[in-house]
C-alpha atoms as a PDB file:
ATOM      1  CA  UNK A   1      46.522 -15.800  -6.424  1.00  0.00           C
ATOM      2  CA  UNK A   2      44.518 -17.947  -3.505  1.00  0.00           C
ATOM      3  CA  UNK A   3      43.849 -14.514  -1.482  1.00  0.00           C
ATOM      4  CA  UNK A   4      41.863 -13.394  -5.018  1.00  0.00           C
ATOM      5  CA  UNK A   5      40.449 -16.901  -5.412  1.00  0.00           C
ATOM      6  CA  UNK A   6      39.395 -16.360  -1.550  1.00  0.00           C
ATOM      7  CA  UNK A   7      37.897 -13.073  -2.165  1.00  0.00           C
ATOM      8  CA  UNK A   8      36.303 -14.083  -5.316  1.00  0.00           C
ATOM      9  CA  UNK A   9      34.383 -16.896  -2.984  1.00  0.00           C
ATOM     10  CA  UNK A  10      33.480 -14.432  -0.483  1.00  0.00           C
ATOM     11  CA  UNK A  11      32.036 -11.982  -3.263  1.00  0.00           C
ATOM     12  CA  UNK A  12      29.935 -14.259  -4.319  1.00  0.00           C
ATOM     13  CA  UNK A  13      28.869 -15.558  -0.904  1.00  0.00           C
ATOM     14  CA  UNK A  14      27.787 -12.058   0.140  1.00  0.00           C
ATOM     15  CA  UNK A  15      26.151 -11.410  -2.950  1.00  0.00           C
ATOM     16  CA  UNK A  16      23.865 -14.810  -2.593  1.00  0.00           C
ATOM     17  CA  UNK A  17      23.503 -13.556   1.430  1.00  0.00           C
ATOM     18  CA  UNK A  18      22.160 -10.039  -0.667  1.00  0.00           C
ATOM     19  CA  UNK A  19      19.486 -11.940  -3.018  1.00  0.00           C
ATOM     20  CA  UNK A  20      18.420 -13.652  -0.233  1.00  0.00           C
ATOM     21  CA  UNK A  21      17.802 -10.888   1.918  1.00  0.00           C
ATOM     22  CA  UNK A  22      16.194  -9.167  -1.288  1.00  0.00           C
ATOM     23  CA  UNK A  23      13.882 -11.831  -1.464  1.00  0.00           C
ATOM     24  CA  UNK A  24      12.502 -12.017   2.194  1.00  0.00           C
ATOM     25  CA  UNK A  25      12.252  -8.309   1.515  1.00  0.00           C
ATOM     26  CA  UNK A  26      10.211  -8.082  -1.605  1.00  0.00           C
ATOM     27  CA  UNK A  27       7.830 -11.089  -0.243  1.00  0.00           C
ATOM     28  CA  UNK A  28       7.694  -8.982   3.034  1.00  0.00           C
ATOM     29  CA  UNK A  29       6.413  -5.921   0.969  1.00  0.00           C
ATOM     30  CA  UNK A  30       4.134  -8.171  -0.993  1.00  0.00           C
ATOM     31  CA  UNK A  31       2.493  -9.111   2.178  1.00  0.00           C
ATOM     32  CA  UNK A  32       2.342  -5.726   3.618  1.00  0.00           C
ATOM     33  CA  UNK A  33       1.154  -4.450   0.332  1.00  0.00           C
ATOM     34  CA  UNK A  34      -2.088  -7.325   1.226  1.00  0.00           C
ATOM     35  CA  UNK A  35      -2.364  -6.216   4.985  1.00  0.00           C
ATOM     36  CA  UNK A  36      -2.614  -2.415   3.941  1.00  0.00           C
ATOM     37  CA  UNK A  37      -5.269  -3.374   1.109  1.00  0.00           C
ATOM     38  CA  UNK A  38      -7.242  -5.436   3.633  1.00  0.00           C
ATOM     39  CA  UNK A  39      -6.989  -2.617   6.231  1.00  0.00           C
ATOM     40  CA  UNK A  40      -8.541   0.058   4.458  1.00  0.00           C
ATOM     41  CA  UNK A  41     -11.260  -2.684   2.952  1.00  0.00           C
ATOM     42  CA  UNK A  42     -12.421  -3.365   6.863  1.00  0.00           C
ATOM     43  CA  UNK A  43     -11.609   0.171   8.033  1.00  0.00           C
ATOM     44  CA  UNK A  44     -15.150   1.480   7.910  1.00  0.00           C
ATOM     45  CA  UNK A  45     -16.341  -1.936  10.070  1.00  0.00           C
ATOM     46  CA  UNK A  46     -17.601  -0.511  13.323  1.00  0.00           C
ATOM     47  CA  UNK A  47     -18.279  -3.824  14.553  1.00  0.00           C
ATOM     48  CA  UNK A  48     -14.821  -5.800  14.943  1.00  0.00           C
ATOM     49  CA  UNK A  49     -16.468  -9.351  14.786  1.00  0.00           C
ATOM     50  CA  UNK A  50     -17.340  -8.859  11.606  1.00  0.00           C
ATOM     51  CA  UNK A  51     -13.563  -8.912  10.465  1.00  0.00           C
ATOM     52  CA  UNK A  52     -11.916 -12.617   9.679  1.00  0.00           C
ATOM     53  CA  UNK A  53     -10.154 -13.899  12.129  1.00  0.00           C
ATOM     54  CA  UNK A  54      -7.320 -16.891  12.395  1.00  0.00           C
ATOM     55  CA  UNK A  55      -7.838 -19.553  14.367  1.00  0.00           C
ATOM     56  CA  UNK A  56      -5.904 -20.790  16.826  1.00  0.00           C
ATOM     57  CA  UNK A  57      -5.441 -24.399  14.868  1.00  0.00           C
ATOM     58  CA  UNK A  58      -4.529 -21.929  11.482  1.00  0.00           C
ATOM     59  CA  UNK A  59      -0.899 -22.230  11.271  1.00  0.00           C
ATOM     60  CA  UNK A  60       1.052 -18.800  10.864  1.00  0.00           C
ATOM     61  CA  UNK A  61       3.200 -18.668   8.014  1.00  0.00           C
ATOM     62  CA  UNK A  62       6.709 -18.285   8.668  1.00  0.00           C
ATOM     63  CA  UNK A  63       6.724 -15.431   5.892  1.00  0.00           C
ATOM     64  CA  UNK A  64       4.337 -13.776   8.112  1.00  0.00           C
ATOM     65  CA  UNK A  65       5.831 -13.811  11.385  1.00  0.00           C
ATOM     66  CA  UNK A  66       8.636 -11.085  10.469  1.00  0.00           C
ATOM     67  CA  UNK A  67       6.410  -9.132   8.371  1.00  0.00           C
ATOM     68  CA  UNK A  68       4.084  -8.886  11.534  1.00  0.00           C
ATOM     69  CA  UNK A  69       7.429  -7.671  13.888  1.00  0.00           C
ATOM     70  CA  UNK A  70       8.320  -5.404  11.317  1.00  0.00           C
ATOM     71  CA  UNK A  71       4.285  -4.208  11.345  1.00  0.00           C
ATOM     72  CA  UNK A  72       4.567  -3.672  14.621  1.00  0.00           C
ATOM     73  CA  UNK A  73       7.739  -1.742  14.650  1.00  0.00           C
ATOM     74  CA  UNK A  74       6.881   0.393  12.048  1.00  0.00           C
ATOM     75  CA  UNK A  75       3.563   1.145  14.095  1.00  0.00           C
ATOM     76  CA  UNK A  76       4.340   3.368  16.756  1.00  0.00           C
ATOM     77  CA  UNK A  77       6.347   5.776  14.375  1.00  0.00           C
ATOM     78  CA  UNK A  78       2.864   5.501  11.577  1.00  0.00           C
ATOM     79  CA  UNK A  79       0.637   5.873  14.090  1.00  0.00           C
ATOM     80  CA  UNK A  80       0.011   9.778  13.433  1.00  0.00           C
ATOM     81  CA  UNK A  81       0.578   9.275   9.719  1.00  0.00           C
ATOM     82  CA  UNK A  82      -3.076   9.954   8.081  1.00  0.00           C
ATOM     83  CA  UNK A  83      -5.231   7.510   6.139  1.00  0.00           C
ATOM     84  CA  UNK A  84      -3.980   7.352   2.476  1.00  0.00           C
ATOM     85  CA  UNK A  85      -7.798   7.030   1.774  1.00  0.00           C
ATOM     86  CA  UNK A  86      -7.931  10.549   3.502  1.00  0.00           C
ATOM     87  CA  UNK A  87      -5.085  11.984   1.779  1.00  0.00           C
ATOM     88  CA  UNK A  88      -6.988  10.894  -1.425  1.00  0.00           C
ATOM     89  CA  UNK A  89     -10.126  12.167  -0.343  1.00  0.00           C
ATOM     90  CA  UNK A  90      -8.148  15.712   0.481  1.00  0.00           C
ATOM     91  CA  UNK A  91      -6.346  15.852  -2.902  1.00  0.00           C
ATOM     92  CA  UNK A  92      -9.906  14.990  -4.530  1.00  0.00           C
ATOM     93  CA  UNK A  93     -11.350  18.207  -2.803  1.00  0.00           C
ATOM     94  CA  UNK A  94      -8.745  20.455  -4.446  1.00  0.00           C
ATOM     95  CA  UNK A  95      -9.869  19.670  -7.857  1.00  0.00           C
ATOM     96  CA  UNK A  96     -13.121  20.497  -9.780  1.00  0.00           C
ATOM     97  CA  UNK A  97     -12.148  18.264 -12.473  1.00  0.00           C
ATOM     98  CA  UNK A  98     -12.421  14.339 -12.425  1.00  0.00           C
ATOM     99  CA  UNK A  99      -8.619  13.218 -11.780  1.00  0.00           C
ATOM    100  CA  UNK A 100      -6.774  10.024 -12.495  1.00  0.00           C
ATOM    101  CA  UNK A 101      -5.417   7.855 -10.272  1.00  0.00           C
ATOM    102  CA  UNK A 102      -2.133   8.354 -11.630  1.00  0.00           C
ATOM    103  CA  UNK A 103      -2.111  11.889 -11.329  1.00  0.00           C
ATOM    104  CA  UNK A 104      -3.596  12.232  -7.744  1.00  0.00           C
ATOM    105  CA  UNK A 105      -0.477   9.272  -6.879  1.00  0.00           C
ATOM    106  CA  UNK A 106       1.945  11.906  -8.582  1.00  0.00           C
ATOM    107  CA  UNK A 107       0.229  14.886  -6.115  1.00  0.00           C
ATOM    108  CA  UNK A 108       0.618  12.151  -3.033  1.00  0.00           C
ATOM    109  CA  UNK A 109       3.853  11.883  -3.115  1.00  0.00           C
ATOM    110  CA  UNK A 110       4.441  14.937  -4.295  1.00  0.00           C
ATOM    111  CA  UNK A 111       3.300  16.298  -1.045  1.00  0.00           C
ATOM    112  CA  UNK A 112       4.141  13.172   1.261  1.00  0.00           C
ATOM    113  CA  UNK A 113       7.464  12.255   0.055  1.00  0.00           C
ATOM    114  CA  UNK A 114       7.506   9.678   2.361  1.00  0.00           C
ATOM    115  CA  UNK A 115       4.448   7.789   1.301  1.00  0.00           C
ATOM    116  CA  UNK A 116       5.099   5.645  -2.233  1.00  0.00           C
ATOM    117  CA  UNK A 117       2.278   3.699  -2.589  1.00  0.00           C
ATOM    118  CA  UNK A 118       1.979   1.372  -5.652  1.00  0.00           C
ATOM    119  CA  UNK A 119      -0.610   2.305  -8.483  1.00  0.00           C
ATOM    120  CA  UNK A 120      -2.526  -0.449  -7.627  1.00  0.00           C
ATOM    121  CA  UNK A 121      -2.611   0.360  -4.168  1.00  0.00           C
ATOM    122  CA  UNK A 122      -3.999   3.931  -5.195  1.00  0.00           C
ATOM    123  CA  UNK A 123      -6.572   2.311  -7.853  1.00  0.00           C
ATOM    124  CA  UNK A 124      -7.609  -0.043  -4.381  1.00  0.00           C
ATOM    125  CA  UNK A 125      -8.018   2.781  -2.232  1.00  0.00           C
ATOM    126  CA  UNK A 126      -9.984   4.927  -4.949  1.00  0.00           C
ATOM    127  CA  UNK A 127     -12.274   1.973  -5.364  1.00  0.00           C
ATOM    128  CA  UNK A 128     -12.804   1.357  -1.352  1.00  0.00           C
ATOM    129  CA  UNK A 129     -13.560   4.912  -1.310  1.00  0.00           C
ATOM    130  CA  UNK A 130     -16.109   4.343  -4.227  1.00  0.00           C
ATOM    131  CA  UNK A 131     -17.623   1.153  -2.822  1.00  0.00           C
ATOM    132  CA  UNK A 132     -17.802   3.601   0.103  1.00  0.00           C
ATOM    133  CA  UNK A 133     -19.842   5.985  -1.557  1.00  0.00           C
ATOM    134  CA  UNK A 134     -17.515   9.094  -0.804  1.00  0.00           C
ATOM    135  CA  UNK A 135     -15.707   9.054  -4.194  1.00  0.00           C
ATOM    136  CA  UNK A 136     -17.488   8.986  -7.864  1.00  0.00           C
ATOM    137  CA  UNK A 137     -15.857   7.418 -10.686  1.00  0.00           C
ATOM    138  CA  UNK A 138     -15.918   8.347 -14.167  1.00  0.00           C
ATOM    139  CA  UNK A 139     -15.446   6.484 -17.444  1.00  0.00           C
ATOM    140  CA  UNK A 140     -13.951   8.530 -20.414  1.00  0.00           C
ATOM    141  CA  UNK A 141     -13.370   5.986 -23.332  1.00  0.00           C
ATOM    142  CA  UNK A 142     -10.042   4.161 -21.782  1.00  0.00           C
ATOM    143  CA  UNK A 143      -9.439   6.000 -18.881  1.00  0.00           C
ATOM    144  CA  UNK A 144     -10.771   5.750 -15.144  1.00  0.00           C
ATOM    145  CA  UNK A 145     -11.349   9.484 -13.105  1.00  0.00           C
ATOM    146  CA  UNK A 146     -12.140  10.030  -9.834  1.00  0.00           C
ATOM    147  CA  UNK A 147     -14.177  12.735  -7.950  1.00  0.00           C
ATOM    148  CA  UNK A 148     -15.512  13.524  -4.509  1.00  0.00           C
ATOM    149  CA  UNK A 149     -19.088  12.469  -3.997  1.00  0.00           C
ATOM    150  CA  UNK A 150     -21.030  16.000  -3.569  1.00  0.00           C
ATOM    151  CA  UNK A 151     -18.657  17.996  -6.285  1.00  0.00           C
ATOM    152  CA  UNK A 152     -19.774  18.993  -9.376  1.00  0.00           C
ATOM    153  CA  UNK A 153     -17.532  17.958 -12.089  1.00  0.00           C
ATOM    154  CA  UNK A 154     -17.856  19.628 -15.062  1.00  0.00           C
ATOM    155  CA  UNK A 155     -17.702  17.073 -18.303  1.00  0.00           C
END
């Protein structure tokens, strides 16, 4: 009977250790989610003192400080991995018809099985590429479709 009591206890202490862990993770992704949106806002800056900048009496958030190691881990092995605004861009070329978001996040990872960026991350992209000027978008009653700037699309 104790060594059940006992393992009950311990049960339960892993599983808090597991919710814990859960939630460092999900605020970790929540940040990276940020630091990839902000990238590919500032990625066609050519000048890099035009990008914000801490300062050195801005405190770093401890939230941020293993997000940042686990940035920099994960940066060596992304290094090579293309743009997802130019994977967009080169599933936009394929078709002659505006294209969702949705759809062109279905042909992403589709093709990149590795890559599983949010919706919103794909609208964000879409848009930077439209604020950009190499993407069009369209407006059919509800819906929001996409094209490459220099395509015809037919509609």
């Amino acid at each position: 009977m104790e060594q059940v009591a006992s393992d009950l206890e311990e049960n339960h202490r892993r599983q808090q250790e597991l919710e814990n862990a859960l939630k460092v993770l999900k605020q970790e992704e929540s940040l990276l989610v940020e630091l990839l949106s902000l990238a590919e806002r500032y990625e066609g800056f050519a000048d890099p003192s035009r990008l914000p900048e801490q300062t050195q009496e801005e405190p770093v958030p401890a939230t941020a400080r293993p997000v940042a190691r686990t940035a920099k881990a994960g940066a060596k092995e992304n290094s090579r991995r293309p743009l997802l605004s130019d994977l967009l861009v080169e599933l936009l070329g394929r078709h002659a018809e505006p294209c969702p978001a949705k759809d062109l996040r279905e042909e992403l990872m589709a093709k990149h099985p590795k890559r599983d960026p949010t919706p919103q991350v794909v609208r964000n992209t879409l848009e930077s590429l439209v604020a950009k000027g190499r993407v069009r978008r369209h407006k059919q009653e509800r819906s929001v479709l996409y094209t490459l700037v220099g395509t015809d699309p037919a509609g």
